[in-house]
Structure formats: structure tokens, C-alpha cells
C-alpha atoms as a PDB file:
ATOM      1  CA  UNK A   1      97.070  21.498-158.460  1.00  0.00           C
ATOM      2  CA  UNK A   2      94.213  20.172-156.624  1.00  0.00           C
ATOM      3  CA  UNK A   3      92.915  17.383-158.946  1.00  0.00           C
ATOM      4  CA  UNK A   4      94.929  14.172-158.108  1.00  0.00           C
ATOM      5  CA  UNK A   5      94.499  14.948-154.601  1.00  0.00           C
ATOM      6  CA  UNK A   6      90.873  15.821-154.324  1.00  0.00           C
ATOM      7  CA  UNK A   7      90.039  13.554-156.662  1.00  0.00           C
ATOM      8  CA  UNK A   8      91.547  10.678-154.739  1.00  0.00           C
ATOM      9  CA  UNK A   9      89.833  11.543-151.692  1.00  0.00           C
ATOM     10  CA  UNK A  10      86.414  11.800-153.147  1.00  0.00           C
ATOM     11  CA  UNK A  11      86.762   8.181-154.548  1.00  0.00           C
ATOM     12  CA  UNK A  12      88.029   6.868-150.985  1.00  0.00           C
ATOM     13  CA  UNK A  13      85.573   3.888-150.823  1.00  0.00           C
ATOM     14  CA  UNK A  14      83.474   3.457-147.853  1.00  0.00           C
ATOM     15  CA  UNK A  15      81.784  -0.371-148.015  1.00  0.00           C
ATOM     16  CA  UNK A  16      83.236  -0.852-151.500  1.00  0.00           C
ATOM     17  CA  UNK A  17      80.645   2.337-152.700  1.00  0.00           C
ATOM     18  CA  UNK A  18      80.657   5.658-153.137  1.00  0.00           C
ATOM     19  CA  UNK A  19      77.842   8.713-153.757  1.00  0.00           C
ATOM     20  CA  UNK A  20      76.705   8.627-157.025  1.00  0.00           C
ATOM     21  CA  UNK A  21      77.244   4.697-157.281  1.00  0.00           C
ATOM     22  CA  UNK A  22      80.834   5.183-157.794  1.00  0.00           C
ATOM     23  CA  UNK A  23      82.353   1.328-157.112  1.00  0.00           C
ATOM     24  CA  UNK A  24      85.800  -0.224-157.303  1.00  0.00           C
ATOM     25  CA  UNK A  25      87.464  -0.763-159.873  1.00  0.00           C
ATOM     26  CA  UNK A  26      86.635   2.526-161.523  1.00  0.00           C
ATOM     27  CA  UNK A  27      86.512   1.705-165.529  1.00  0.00           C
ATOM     28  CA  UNK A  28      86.796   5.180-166.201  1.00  0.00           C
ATOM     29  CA  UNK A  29      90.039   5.976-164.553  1.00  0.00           C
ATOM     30  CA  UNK A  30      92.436   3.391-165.753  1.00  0.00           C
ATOM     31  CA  UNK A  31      90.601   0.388-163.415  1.00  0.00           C
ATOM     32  CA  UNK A  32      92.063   1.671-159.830  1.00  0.00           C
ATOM     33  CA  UNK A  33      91.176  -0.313-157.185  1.00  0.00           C
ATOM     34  CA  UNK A  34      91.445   2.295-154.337  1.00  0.00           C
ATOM     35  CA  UNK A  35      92.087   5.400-153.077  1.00  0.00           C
ATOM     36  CA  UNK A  36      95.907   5.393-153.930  1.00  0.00           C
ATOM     37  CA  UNK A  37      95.305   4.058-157.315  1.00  0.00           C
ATOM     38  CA  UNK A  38      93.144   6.689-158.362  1.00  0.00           C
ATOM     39  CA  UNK A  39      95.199   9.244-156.926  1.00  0.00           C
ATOM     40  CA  UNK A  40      98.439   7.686-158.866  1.00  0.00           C
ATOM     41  CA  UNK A  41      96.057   7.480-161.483  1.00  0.00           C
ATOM     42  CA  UNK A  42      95.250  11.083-161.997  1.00  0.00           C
ATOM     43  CA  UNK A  43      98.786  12.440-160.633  1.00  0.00           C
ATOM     44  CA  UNK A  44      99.640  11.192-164.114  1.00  0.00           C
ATOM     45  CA  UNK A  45      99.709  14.112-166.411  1.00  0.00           C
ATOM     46  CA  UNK A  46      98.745  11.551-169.203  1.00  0.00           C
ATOM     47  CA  UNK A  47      95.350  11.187-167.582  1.00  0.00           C
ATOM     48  CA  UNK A  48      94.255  14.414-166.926  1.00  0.00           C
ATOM     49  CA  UNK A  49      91.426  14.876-169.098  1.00  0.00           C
ATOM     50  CA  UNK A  50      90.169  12.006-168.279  1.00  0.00           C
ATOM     51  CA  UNK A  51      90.209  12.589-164.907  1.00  0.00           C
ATOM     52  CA  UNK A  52      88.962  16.346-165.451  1.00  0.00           C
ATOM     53  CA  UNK A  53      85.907  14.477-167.381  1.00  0.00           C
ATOM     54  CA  UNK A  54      85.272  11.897-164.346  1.00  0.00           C
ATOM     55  CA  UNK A  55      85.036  14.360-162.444  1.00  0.00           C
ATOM     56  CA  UNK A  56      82.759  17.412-163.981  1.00  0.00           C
ATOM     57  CA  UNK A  57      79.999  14.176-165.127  1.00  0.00           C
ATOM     58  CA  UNK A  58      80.264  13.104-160.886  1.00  0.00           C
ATOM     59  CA  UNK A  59      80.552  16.594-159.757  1.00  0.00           C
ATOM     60  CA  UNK A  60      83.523  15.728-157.794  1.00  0.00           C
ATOM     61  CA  UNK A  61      84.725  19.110-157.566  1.00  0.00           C
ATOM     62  CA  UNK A  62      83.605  22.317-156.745  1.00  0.00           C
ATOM     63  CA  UNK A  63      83.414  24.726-159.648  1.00  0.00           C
ATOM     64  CA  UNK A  64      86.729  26.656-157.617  1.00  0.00           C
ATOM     65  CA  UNK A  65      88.472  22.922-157.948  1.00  0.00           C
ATOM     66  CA  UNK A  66      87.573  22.422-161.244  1.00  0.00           C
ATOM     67  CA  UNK A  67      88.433  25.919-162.305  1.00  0.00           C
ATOM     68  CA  UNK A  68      91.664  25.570-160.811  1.00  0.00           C
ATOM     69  CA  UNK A  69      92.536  21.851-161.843  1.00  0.00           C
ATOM     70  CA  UNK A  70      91.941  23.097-165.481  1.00  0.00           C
ATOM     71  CA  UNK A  71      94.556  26.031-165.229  1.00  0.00           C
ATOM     72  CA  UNK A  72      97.172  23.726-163.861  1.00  0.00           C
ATOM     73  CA  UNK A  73      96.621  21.366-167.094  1.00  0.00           C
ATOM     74  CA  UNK A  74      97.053  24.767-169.093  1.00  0.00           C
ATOM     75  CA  UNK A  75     100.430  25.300-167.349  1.00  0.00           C
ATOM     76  CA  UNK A  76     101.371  21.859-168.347  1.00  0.00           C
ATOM     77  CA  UNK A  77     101.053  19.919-165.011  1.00  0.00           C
ATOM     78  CA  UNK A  78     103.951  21.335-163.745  1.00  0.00           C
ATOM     79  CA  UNK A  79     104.272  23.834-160.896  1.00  0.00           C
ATOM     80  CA  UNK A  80     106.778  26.336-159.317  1.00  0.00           C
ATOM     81  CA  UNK A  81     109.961  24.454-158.800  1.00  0.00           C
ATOM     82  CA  UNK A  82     108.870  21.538-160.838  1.00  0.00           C
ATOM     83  CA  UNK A  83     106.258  20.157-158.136  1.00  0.00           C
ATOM     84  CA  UNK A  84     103.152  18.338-159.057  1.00  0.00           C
ATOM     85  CA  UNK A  85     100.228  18.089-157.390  1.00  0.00           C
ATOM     86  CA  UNK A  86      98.655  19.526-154.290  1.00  0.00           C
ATOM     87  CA  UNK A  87     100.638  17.895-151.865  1.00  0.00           C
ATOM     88  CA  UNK A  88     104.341  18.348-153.459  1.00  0.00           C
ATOM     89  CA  UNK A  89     102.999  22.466-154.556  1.00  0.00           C
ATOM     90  CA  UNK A  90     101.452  22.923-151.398  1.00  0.00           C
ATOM     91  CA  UNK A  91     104.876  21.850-149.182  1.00  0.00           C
ATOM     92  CA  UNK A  92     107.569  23.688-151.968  1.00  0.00           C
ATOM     93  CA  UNK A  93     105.299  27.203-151.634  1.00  0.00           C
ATOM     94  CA  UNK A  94     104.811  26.799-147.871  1.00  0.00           C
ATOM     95  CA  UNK A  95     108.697  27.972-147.708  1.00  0.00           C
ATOM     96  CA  UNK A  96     109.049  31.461-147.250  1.00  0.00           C
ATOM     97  CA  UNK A  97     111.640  31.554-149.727  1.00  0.00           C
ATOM     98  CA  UNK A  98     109.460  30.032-152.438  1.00  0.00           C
ATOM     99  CA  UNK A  99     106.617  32.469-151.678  1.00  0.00           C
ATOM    100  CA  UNK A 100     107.643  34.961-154.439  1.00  0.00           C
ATOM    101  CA  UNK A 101     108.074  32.229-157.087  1.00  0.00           C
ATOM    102  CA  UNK A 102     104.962  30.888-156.390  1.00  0.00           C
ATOM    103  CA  UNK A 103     102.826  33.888-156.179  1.00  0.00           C
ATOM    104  CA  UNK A 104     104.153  34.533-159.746  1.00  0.00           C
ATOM    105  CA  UNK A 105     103.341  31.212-161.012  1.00  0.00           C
ATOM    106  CA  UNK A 106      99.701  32.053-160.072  1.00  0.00           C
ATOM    107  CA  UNK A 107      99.389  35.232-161.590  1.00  0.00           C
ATOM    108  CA  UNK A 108     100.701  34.332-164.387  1.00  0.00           C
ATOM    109  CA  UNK A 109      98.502  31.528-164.991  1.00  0.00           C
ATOM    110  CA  UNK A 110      95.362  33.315-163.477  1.00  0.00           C
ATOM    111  CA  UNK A 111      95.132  30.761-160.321  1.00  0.00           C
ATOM    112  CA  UNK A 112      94.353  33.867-158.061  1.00  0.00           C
ATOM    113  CA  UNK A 113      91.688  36.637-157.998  1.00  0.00           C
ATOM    114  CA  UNK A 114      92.522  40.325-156.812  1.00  0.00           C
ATOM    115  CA  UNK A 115      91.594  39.994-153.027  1.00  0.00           C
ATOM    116  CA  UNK A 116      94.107  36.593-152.690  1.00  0.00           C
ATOM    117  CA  UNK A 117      96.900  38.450-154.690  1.00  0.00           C
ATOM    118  CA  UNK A 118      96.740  41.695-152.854  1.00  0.00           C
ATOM    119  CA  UNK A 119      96.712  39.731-149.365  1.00  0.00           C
ATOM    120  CA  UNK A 120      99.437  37.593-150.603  1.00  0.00           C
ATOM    121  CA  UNK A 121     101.749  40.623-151.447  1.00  0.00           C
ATOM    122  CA  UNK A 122     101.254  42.168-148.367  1.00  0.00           C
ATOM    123  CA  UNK A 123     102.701  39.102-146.828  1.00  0.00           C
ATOM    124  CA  UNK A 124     105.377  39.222-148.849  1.00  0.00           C
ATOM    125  CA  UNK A 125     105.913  42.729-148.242  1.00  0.00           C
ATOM    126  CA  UNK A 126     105.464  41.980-144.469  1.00  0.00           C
ATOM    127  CA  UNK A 127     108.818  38.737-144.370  1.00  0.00           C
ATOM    128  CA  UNK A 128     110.680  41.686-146.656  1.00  0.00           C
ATOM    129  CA  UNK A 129     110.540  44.189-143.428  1.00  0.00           C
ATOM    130  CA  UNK A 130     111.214  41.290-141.419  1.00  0.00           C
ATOM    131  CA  UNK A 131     108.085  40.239-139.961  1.00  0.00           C
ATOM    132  CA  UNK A 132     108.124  36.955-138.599  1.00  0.00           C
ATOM    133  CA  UNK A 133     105.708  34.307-139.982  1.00  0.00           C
ATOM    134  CA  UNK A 134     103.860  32.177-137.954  1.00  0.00           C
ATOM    135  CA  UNK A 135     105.376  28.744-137.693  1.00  0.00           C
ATOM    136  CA  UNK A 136     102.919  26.660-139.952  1.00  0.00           C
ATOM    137  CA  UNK A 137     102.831  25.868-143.739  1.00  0.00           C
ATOM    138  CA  UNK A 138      99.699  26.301-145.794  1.00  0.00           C
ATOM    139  CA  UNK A 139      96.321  27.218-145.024  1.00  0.00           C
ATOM    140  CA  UNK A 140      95.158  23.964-143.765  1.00  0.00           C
ATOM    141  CA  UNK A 141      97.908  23.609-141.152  1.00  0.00           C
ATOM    142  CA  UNK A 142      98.109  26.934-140.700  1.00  0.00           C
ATOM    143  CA  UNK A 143      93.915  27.127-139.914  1.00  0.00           C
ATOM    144  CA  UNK A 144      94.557  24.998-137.163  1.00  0.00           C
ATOM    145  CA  UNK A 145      97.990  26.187-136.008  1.00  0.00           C
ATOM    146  CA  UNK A 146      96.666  29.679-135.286  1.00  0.00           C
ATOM    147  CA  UNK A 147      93.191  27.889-133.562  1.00  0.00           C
ATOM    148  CA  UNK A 148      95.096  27.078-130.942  1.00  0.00           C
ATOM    149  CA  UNK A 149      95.168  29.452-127.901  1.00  0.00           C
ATOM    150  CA  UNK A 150      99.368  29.085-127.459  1.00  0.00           C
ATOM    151  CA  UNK A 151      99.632  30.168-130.980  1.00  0.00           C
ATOM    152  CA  UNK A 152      96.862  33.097-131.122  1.00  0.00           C
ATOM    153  CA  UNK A 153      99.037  35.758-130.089  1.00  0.00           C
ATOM    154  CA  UNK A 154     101.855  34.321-132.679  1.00  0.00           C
ATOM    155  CA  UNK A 155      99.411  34.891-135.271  1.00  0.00           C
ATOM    156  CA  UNK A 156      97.358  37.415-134.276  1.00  0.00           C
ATOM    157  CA  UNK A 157     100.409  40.081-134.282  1.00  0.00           C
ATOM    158  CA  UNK A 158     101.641  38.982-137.945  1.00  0.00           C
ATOM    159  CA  UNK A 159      98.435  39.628-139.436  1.00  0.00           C
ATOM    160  CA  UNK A 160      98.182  43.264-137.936  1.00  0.00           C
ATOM    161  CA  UNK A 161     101.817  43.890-138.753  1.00  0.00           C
ATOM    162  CA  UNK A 162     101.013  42.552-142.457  1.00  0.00           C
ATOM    163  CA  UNK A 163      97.736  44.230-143.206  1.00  0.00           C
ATOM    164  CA  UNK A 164      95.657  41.337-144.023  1.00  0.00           C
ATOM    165  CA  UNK A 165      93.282  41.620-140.995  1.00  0.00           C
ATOM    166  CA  UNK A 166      90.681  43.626-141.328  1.00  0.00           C
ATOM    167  CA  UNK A 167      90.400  46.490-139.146  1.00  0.00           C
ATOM    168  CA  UNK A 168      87.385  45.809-137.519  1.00  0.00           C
ATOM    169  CA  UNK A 169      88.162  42.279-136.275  1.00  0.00           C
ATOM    170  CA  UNK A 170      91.705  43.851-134.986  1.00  0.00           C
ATOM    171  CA  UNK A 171      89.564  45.274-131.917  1.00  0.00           C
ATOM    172  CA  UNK A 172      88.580  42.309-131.267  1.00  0.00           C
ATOM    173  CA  UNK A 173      91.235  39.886-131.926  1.00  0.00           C
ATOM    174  CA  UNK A 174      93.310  42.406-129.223  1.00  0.00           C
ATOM    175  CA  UNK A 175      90.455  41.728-126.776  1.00  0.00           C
ATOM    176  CA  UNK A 176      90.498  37.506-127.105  1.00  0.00           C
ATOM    177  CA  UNK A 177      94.687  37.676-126.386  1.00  0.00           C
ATOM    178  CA  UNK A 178      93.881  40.139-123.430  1.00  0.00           C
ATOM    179  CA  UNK A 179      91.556  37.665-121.811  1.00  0.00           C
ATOM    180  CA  UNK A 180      93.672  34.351-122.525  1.00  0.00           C
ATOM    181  CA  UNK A 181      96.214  36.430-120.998  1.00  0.00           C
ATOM    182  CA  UNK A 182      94.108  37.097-117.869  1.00  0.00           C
ATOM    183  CA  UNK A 183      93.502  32.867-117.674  1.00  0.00           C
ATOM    184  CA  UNK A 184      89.971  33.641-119.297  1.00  0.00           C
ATOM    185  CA  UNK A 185      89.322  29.584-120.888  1.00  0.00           C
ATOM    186  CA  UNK A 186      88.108  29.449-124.146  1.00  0.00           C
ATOM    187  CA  UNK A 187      85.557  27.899-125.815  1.00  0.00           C
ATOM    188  CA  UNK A 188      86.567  24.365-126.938  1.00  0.00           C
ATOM    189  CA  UNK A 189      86.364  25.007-130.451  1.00  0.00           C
ATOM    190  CA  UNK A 190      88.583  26.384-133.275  1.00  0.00           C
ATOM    191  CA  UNK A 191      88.012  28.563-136.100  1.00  0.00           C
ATOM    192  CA  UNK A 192      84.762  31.124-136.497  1.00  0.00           C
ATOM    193  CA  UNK A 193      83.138  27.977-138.512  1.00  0.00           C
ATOM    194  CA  UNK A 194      83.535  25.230-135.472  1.00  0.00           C
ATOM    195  CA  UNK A 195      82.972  27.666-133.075  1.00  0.00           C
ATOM    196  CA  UNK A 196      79.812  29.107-134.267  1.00  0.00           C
ATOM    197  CA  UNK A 197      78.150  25.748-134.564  1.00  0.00           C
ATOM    198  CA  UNK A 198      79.933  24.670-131.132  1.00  0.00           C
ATOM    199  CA  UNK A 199      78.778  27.834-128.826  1.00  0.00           C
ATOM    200  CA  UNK A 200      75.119  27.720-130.662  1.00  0.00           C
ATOM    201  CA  UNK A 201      74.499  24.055-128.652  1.00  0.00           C
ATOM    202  CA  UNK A 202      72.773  24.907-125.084  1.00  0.00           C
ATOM    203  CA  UNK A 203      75.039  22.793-123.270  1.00  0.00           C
ATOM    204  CA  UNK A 204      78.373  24.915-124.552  1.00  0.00           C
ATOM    205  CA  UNK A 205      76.334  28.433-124.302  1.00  0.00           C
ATOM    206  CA  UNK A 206      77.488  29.049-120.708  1.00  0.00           C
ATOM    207  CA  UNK A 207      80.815  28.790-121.165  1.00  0.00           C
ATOM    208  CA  UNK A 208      80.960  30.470-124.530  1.00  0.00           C
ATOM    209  CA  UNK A 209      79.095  33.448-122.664  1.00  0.00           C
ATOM    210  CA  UNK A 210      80.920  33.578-120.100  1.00  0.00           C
ATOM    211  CA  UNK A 211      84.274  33.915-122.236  1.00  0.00           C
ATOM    212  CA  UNK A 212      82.495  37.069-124.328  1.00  0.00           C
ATOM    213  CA  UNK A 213      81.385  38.759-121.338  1.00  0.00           C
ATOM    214  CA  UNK A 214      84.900  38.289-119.698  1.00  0.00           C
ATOM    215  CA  UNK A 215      86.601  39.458-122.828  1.00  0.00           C
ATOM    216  CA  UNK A 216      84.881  42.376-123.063  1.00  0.00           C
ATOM    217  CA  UNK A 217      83.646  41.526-126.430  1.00  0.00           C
ATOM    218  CA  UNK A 218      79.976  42.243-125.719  1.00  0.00           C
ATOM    219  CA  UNK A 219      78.006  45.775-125.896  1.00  0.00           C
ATOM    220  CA  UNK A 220      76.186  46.198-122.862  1.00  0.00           C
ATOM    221  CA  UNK A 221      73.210  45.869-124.331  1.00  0.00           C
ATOM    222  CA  UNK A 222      73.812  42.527-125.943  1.00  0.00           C
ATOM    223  CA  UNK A 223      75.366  41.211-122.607  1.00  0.00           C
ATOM    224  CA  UNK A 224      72.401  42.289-120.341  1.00  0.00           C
ATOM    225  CA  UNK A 225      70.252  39.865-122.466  1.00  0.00           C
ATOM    226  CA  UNK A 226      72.754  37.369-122.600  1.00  0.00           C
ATOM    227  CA  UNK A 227      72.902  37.143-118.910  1.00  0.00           C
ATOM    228  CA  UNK A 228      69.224  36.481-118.299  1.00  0.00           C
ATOM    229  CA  UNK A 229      69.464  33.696-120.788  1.00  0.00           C
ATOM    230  CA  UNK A 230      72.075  31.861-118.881  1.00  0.00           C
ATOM    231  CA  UNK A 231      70.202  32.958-115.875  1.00  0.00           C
ATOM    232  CA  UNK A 232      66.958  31.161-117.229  1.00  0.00           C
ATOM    233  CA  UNK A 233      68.749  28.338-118.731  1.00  0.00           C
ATOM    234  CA  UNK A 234      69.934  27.417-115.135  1.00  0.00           C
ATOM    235  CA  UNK A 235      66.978  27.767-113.308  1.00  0.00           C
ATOM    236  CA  UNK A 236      65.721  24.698-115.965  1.00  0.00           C
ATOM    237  CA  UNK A 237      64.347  26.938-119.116  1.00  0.00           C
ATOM    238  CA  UNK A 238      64.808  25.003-121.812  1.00  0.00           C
ATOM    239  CA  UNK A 239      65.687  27.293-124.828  1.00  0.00           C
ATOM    240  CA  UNK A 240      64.018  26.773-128.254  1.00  0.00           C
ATOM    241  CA  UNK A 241      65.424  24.340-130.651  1.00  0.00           C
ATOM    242  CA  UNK A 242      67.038  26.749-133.053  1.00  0.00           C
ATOM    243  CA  UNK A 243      70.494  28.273-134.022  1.00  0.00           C
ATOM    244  CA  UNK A 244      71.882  31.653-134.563  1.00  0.00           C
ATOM    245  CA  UNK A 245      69.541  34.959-134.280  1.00  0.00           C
END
């Protein structure tokens, strides 16, 4: 499902070059000129192995992508509903009423491991009862969709109500929508990724302090030494250039 796509993308050409010395026209993949080309290219179920060659000798792909790209050649190219490729797949399973079909289709043709097959029939299981889904298709869309602080709550209830948040975070999660609530700001950042790189900086510390204390979402013990470091840091301490504990 992935390879036309991510293959495309990885050959967009930057200067007329890529990593690896990868240049336009590309001999190996039919001669395509560009980003589109390669992508028609390799959408082609003719070319598959070809691509699927091109890009295991570049490493192109992660060993997931790869994995995954190989499968979908084994189930002849074609997906649920007839789609092909990421795009087409990823907008046909993104409806709810697909969601069955499509979970199927990778179980079937071992495109999901346990932990993403359990989660994805507790979702199911969770539209059944009537649980409503957040408004967003795909995980991608849905990543940022749920970043957003008007959304949080949206998304925040349907994973409790589905099961596919773990417990421990739940506490937590409850805490962030109380404070948002209250008119606490958050951090300018979304996702645990963006926002651990984005609240490590000095200059975003403060205010991604200030938004734990007021959330309640720091022991005492941890907030007591947080406060002295904002305390120092405004009084002109520079803190050490370094990241995480």
C-alpha cells in the first residue's frame, strides 16, 4: 500500500539530486523525470518489483515499508474495495463503514501485528455501541486533528470509551482537558514527539512549566524543583546546553 506513495516522495528532487546520488531521469524506474512520474511509475502494478528492487538497493524504505509494500504485491496490488495505493486505501478505509472490510483485508494478508489488530477491534467494537468517532480520517490527519486543543476533548473521550488508551495516561489526559477548560494555554506544540523537543528549548520551558504545574500534572516533588529552575532561569542562569533528564 505504501510503495508508490513513499516511493515517490523519497525521489522528490531537490536541485535535480537526491541522497544516495539519485538524479533525474531515473534509468531504473522506467526513465521518470519527477516526482509524479515515479509515483505513476510504481502505482503501476506492472512495475512493482522493480520498484520493490529500487528501493531495498537505495534503502528507500524502512524495513516496516518494505515489509508492508511486499504483502500488498502478494495480495495482488489490489486493496479492500478495489483501491490501490496509499492514498486511494488510506481515504476508502478512513470510512467508518469500510473499517470492518478493511481490518479483514489486513489480517488476512498479515499487514497487522497483534497490538494494531486488538486496538483496531476495539474501535470497531466501540462505533458498534455507538461511540462517536472523532471527525478525522487516518492516522496522519487524525495525529493532527486530535493535537489541536478544540479537538482534545473530542478525542480524548473516544479513546477512553474505546479502550485503546492506556490507563495510566487516562489520569492524565483528564487533567490536560480540565486545565484547557480552566483557560490554562498550552504549549505551542502538538503531539508527545513535537512537544518534547519544543518544551526541552529554554526559551519555551516557562511556559511549558507553567502549563504542568497549572494542570496539576506534576508531583510535588518534581514541581518544587521545577520552580527554582524557572526561578533561576529568570534571574539570568543560563541552563546547560542539554535535553531531557
Amino acid at each position: 500500500v505504501v510503495m508508490g506513495p513513499a516511493l515517490a516522495q523519497t525521489l522528490q528532487p531537490q536541485e535535480q539530486k537526491m541522497p544516495g546520488d539519485i538524479q533525474y531521469p531515473v534509468p531504473e524506474l522506467g526513465n521518470c523525470t519527477s516526482k509524479e512520474n515515479c509515483k505513476a511509475f510504481c502505482d503501476n502494478s506492472k512495475n512493482i518489483e522493480v520498484c520493490l528492487k529500487f528501493a531495498e538497493e537505495r534503502n528507500l524504505l524502512s524495513p516496516e515499508e518494505l515489509a508492508m509494500a511486499k504483502k500488498f504485491k502478494e495480495a495482488g496490488m489490489v486493496g479492500p474495495g478495489g483501491c490501490k495505493g496509499q492514498s486511494e486505501c488510506d481515504n476508502y478505509c478512513g470510512e467508518q463503514s469500510h473499517m470492518e472490510e478493511c481490518m479483514a483485508f489486513a489480517i488476512k494478508n498479515g499487514m497487522t501485528d497483534p497490538q494494531k489488530q486488538q486496538e483496531s477491534e476495539k474501535i470497531l467494537a466501540a462505533i458498534k455501541k455507538g461511540v462517536k468517532m472523532p471527525a478525522c480520517k487516518g492516522q496522519q490527519e487524525c495525529d493532527k486533528y486530535c493535537s489541536s486543543s478544540e479537538h482534545m476533548e473530542e478525542c480524548i473521550n473516544f479513546s477512553i470509551e474505546a479502550g485503546i488508551m492506556d490507563p495510566k495516561k487516562q489520569d492524565e489526559a483528564k487533567k490536560v482537558l480540565a486545565a484547557i477548560k480552566k483557560g490554562v494555554k498550552m504549549p505551542a506544540c502538538n503531539g508527545q514527539e513535537e512537544c518534547d523537543a519544543y518544551c526541552s528549548s529554554a526559551e519555551h520551558m516557562e511556559e511549558c512549566i507553567t502549563f504542568g504545574i497549572e494542570a496539576g500534572m506534576m508531583p510535588e516533588q518534581e514541581k518544587e524543583k521545577a520552580q527554582k529552575m524557572l526561578a533561576a532561569m529568570k534571574q539570568g542562569i543560563k541552563p546547560p546546553a542539554c535535553r531531557g533528564e
